[in-house]
Protein backbone atom coordinates (compact mmCIF):
# COMPACT_ATOMS: atom_id res chain seq x y z
CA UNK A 1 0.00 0.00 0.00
CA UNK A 2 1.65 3.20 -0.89
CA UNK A 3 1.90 6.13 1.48
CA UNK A 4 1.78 8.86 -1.27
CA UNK A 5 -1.11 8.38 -3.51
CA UNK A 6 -0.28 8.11 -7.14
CA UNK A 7 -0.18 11.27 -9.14
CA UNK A 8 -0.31 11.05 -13.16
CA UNK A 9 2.98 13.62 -12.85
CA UNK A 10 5.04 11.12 -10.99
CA UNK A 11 6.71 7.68 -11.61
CA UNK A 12 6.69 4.53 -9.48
CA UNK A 13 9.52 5.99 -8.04
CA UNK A 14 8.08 9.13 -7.18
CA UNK A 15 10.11 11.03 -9.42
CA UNK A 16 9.27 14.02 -11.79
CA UNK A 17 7.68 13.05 -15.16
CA UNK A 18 8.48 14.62 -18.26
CA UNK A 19 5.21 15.68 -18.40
CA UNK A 20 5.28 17.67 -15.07
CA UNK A 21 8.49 19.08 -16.04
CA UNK A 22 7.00 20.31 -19.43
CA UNK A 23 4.20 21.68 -16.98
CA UNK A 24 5.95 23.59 -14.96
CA UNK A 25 8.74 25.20 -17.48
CA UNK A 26 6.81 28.08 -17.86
CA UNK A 27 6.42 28.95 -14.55
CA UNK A 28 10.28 28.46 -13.61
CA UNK A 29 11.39 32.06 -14.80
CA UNK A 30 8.13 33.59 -12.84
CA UNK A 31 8.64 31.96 -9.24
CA UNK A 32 12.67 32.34 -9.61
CA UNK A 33 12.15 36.21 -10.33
CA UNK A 34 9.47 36.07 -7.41
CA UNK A 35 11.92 34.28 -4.98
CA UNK A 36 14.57 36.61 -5.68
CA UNK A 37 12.42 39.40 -4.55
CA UNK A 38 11.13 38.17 -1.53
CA UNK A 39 14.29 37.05 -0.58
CA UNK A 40 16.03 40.58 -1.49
CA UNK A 41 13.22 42.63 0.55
CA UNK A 42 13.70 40.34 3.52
CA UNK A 43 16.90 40.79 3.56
CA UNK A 44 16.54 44.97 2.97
CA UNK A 45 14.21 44.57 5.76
CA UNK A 46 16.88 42.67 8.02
CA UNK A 47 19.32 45.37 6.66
CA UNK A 48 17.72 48.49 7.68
CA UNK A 49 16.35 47.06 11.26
CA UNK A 50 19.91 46.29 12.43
CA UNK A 51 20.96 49.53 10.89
CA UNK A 52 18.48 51.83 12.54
CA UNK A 53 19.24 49.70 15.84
CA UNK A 54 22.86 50.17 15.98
CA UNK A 55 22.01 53.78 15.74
CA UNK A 56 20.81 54.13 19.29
CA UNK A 57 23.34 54.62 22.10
CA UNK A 58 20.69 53.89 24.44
CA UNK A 59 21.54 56.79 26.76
CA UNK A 60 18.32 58.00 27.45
CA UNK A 61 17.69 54.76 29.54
CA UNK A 62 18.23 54.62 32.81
CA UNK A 63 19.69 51.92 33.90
CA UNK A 64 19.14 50.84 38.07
CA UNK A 65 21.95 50.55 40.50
CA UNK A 66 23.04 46.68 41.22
CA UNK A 67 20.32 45.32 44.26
CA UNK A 68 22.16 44.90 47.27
CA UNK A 69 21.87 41.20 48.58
CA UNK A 70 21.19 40.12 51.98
CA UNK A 71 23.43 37.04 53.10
CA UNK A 72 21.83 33.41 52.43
CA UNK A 73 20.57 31.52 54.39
CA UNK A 74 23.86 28.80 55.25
CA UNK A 75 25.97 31.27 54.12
CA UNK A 76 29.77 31.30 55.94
CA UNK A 77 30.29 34.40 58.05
CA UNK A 78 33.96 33.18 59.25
CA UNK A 79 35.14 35.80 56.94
CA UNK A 80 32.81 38.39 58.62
CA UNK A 81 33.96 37.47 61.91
CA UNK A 82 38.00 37.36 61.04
CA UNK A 83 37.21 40.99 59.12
CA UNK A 84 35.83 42.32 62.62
CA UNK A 85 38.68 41.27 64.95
């Protein structure tokens, strides 16, 4: 029992007929040119968003000072006690 069903385009082997190939011949030039521009304004798009990013220097955020962290629970306070003496 096949997995794929059988197609009128494709061999027992599943590959291309020359009948699918002389289908889709026109069409090559069309979705190549249409690839190519997809791909070109994605990348024009990826181009000008790290661009304008890079820009920024980000001064204008604030940035908080570092928390100040209580001792844990277990923690070793020989070095406290040594500092102290």
């Amino acid at each position: 029992m096949p997995v794929i069903p059988r197609s009128s385009y494709y061999d027992k082997h599943y590959k291309q007929s020359a009948a699918l190939i002389r289908a889709r011949r026109p069409y090559l030039i069309k979705n190549a040119a249409t690839g190519l521009g997809l791909f070109g304004f994605c990348i024009g798009v990826y181009w000008f968003t790290i661009r304008a990013v890079s820009q920024d220097d980000f001064e204008d955020v604030k940035v908080p000072d570092a928390p100040v962290q209580s001792p844990q629970p277990g923690a070793s306070t020989i070095a406290r006690s040594a500092a102290m003496k």
